[in-house]
PDB file of N, CA and C in Angstrom:
ATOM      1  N   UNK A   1     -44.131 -19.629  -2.021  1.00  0.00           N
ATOM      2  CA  UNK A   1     -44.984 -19.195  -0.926  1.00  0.00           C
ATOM      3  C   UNK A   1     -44.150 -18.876   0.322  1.00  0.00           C
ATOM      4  N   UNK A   2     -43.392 -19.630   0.468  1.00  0.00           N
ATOM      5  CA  UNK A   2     -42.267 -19.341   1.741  1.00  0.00           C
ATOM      6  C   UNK A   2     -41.550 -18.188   1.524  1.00  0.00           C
ATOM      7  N   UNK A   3     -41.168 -17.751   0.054  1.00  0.00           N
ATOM      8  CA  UNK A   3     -40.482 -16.432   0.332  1.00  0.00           C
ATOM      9  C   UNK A   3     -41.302 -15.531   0.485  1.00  0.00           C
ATOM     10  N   UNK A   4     -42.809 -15.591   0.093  1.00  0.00           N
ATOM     11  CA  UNK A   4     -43.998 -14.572   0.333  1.00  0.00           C
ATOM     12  C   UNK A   4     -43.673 -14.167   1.933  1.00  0.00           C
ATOM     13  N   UNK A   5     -43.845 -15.292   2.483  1.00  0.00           N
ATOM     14  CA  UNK A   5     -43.984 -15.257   3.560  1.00  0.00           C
ATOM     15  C   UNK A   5     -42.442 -14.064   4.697  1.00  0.00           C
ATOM     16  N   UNK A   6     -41.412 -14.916   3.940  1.00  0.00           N
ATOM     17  CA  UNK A   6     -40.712 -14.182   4.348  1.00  0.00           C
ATOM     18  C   UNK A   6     -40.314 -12.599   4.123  1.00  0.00           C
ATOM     19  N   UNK A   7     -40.917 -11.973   3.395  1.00  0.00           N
ATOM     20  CA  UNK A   7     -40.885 -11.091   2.927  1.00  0.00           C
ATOM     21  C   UNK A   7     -41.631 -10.268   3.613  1.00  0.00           C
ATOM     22  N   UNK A   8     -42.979 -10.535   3.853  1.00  0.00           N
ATOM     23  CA  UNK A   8     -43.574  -9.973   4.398  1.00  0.00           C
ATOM     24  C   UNK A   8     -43.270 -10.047   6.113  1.00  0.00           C
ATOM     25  N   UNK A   9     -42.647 -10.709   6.887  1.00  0.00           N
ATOM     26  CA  UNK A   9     -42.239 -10.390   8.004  1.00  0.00           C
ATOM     27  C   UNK A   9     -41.109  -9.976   7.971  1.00  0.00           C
ATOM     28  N   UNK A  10     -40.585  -9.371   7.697  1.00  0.00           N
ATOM     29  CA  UNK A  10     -38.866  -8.520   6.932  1.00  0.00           C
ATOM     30  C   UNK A  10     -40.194  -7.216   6.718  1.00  0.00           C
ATOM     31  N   UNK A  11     -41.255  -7.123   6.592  1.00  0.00           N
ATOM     32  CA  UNK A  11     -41.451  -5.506   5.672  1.00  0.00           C
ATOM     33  C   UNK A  11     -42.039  -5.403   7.526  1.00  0.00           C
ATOM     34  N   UNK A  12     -42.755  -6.188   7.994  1.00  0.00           N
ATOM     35  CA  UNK A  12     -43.543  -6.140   9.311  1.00  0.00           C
ATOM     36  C   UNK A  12     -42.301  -5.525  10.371  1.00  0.00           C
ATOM     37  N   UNK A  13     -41.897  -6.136  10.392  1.00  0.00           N
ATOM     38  CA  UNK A  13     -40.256  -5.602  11.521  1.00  0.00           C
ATOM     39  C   UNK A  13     -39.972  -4.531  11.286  1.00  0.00           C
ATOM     40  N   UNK A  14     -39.732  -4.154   9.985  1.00  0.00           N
ATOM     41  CA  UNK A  14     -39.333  -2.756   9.795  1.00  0.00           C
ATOM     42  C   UNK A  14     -40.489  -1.945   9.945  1.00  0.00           C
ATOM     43  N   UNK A  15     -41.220  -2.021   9.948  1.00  0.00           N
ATOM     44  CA  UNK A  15     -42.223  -0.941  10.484  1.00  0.00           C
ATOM     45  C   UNK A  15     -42.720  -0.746  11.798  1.00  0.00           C
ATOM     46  N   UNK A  16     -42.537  -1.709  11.812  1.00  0.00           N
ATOM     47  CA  UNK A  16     -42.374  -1.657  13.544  1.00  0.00           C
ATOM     48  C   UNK A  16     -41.295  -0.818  14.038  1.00  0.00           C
ATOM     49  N   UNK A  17     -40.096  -0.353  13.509  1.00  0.00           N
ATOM     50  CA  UNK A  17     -39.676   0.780  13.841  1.00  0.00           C
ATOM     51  C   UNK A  17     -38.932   1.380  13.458  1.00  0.00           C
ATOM     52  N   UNK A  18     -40.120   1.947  12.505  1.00  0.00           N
ATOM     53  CA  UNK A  18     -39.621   3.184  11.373  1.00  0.00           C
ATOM     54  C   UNK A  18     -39.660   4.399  12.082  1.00  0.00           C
ATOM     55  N   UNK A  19     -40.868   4.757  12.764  1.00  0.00           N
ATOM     56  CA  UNK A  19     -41.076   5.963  13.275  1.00  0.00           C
ATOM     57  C   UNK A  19     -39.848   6.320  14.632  1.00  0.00           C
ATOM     58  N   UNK A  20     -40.219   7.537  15.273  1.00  0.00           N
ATOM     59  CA  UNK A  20     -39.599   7.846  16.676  1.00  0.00           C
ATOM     60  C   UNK A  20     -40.305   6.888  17.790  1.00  0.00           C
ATOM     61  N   UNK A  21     -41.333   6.349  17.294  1.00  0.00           N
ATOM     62  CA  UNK A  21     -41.991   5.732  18.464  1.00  0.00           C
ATOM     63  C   UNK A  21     -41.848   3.951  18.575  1.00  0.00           C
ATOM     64  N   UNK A  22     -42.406   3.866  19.288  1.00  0.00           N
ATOM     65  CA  UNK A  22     -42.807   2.054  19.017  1.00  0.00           C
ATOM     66  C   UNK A  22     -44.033   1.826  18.802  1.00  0.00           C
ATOM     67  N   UNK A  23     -43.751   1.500  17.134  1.00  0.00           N
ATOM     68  CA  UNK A  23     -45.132   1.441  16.073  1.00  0.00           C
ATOM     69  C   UNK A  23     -46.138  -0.027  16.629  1.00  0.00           C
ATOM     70  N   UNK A  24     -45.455  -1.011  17.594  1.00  0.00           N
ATOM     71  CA  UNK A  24     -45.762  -2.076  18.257  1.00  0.00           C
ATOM     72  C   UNK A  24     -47.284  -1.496  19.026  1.00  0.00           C
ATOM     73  N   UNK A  25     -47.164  -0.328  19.848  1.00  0.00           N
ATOM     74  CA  UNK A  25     -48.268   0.404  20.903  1.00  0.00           C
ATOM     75  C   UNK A  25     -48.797   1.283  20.172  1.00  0.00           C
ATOM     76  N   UNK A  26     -48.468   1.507  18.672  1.00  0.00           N
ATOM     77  CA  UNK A  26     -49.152   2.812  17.961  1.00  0.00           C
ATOM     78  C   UNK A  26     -50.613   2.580  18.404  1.00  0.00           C
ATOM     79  N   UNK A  27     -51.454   3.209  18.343  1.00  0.00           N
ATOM     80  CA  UNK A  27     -53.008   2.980  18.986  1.00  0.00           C
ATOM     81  C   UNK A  27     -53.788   4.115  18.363  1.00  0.00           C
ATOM     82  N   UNK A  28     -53.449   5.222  18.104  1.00  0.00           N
ATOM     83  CA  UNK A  28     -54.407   6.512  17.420  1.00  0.00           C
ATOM     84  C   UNK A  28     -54.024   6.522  15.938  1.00  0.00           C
ATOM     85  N   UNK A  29     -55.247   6.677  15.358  1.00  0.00           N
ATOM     86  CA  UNK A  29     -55.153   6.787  13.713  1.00  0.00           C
ATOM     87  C   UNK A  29     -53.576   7.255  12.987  1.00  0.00           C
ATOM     88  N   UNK A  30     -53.412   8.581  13.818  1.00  0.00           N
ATOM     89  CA  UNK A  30     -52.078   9.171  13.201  1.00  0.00           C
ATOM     90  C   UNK A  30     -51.347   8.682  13.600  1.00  0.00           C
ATOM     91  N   UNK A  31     -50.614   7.603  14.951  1.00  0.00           N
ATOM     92  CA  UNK A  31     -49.714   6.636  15.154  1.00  0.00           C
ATOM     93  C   UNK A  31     -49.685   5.765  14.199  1.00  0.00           C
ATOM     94  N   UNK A  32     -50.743   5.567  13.741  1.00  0.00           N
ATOM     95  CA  UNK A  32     -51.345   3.858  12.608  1.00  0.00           C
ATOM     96  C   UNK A  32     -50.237   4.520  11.563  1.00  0.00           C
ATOM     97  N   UNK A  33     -51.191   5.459  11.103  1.00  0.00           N
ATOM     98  CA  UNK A  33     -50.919   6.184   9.624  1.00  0.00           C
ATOM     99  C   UNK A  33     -48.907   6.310   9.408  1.00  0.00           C
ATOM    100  N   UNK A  34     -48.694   6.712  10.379  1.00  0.00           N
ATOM    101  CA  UNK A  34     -46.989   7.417  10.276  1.00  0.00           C
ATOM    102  C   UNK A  34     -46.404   6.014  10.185  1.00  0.00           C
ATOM    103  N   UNK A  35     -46.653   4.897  10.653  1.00  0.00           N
ATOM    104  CA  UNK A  35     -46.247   3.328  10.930  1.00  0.00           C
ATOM    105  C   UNK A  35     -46.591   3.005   9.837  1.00  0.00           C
ATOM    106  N   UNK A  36     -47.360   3.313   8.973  1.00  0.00           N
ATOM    107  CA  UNK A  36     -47.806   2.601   7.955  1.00  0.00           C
ATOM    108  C   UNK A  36     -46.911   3.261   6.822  1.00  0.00           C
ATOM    109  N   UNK A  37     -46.805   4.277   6.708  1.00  0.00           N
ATOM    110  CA  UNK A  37     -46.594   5.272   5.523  1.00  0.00           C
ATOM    111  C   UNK A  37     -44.963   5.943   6.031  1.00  0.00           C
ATOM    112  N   UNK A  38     -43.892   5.254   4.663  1.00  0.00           N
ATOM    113  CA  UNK A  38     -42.677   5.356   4.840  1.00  0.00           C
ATOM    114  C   UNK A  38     -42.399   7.147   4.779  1.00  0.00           C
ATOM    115  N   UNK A  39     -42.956   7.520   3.843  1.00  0.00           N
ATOM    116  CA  UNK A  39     -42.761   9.155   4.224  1.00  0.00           C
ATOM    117  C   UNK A  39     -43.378   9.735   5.378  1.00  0.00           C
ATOM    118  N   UNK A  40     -44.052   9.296   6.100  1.00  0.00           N
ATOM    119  CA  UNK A  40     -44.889  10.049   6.973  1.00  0.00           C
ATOM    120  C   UNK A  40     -43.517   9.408   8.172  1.00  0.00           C
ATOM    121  N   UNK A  41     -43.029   8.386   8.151  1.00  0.00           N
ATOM    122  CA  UNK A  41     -42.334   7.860   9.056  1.00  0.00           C
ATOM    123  C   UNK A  41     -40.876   8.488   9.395  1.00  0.00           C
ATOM    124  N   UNK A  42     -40.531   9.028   8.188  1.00  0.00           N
ATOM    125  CA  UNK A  42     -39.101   9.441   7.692  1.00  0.00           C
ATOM    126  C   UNK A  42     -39.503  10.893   8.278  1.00  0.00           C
ATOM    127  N   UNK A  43     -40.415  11.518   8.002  1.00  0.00           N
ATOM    128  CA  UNK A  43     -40.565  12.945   8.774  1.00  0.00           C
ATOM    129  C   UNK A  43     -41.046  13.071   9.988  1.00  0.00           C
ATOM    130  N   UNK A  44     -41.434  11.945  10.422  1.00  0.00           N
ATOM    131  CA  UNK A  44     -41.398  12.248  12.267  1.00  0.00           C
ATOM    132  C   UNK A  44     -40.127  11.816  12.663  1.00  0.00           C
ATOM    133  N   UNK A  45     -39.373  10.687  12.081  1.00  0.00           N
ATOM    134  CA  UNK A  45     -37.937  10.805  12.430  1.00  0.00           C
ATOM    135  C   UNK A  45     -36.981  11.635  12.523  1.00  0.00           C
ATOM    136  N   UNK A  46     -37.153  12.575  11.003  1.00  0.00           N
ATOM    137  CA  UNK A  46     -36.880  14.429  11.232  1.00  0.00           C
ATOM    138  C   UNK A  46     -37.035  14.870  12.389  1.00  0.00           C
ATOM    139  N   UNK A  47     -38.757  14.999  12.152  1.00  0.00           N
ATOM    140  CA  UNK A  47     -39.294  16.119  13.542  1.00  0.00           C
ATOM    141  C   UNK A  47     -38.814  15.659  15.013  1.00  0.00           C
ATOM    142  N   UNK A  48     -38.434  14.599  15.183  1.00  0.00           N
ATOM    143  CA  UNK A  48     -37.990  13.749  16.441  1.00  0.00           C
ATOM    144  C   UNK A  48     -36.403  13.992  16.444  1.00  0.00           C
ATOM    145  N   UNK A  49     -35.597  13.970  15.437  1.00  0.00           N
ATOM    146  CA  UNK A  49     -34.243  14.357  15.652  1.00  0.00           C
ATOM    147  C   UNK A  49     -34.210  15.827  16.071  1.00  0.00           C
ATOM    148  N   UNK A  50     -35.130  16.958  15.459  1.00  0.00           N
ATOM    149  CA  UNK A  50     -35.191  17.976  15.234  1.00  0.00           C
ATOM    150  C   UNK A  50     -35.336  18.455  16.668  1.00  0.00           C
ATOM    151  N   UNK A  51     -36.568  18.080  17.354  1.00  0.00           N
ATOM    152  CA  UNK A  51     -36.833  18.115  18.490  1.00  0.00           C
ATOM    153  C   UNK A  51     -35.626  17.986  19.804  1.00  0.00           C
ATOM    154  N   UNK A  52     -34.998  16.685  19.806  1.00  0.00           N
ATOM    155  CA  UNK A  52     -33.854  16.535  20.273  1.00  0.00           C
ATOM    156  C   UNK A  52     -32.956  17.541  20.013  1.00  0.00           C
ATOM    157  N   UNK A  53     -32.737  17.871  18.796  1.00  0.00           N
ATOM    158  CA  UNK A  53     -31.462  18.841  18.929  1.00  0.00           C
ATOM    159  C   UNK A  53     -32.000  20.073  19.720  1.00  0.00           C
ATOM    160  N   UNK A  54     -32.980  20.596  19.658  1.00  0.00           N
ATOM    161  CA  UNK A  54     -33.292  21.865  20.480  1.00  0.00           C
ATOM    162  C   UNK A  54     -33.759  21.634  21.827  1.00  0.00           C
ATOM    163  N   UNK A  55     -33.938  20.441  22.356  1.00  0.00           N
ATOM    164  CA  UNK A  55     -33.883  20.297  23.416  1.00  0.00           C
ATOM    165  C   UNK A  55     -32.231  20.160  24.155  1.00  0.00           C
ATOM    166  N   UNK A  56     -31.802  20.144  23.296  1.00  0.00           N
ATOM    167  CA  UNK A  56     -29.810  19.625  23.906  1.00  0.00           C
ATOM    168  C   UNK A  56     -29.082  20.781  23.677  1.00  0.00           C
ATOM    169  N   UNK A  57     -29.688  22.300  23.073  1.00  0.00           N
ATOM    170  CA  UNK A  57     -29.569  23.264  22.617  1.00  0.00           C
ATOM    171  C   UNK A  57     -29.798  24.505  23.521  1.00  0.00           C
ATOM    172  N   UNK A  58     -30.204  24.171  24.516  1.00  0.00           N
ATOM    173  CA  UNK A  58     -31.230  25.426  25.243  1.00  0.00           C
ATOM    174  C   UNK A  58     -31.073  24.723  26.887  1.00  0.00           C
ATOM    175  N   UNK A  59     -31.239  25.672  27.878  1.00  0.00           N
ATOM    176  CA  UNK A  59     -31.118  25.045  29.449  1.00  0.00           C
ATOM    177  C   UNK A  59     -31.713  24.505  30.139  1.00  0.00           C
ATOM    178  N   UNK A  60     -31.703  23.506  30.669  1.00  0.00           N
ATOM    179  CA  UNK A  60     -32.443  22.679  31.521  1.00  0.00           C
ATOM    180  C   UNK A  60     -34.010  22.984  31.777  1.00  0.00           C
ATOM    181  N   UNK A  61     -33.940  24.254  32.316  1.00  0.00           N
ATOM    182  CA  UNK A  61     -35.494  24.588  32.747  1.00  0.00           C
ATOM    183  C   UNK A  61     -36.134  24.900  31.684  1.00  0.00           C
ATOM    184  N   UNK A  62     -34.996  25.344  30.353  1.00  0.00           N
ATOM    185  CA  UNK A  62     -36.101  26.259  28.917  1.00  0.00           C
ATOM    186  C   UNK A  62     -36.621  24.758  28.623  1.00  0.00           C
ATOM    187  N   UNK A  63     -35.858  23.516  28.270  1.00  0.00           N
ATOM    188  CA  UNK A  63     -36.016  22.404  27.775  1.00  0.00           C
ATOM    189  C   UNK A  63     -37.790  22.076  28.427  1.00  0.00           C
ATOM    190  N   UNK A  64     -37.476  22.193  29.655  1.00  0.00           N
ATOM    191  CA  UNK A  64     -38.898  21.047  30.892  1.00  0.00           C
ATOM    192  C   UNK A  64     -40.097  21.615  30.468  1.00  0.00           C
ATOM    193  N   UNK A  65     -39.727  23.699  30.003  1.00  0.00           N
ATOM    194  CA  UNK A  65     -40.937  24.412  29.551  1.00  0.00           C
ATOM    195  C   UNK A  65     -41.166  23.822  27.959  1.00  0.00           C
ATOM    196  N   UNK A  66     -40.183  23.692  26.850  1.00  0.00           N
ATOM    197  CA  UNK A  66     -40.567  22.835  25.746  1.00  0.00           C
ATOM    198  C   UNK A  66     -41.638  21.927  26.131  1.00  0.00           C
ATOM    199  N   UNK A  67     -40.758  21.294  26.642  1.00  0.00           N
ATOM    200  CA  UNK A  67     -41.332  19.494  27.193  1.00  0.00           C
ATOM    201  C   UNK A  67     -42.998  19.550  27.497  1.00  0.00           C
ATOM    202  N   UNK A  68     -43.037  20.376  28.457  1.00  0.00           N
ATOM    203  CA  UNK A  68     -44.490  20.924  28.877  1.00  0.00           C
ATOM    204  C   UNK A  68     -45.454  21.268  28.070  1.00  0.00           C
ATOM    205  N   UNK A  69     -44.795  22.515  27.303  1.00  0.00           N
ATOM    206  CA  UNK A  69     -45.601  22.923  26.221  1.00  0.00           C
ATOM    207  C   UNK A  69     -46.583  21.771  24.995  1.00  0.00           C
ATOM    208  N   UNK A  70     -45.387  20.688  24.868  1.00  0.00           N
ATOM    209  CA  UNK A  70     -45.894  19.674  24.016  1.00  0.00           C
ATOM    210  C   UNK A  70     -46.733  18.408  24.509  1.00  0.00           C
ATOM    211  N   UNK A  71     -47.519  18.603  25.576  1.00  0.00           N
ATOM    212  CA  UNK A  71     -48.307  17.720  26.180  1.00  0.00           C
ATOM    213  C   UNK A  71     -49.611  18.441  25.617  1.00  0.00           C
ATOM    214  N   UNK A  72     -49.581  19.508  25.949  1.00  0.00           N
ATOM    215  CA  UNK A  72     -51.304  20.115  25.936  1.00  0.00           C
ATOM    216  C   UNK A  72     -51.508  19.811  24.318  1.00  0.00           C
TER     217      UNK A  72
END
């Protein structure tokens, strides 16, 4: 029972931050879902590296208009 136990807070930690985010404040279904689900987690880590590189890629002001764009 104790290694149950331990096991399962070893799988809890790691999901806590699998994603780009902190799965700790996840709060909307699709935060839940990507925290929950190791592929869904592994491709926002993509889309989040991905993101970064084209933001470190392009000039200051193109970046703030990215940045912008992805709020609405």
């Amino acid at each position: 029972m104790r290694n149950i136990w331990l096991v399962l807070l070893l799988m809890a930690s790691g999901a806590a931050q699998a994603a780009s985010f902190d799965c700790v404040k996840a709060k909307t279904p699709q935060e839940k879902a990507i925290c929950t689900s190791p592929k869904l987690s592994a491709a926002d880590d993509s889309m989040a590296a991905a993101y970064k590189a084209v933001l470190g890629s392009v000039r200051p002001e193109v970046a703030g208009e990215i940045r912008d764009a992805q709020r609405f």
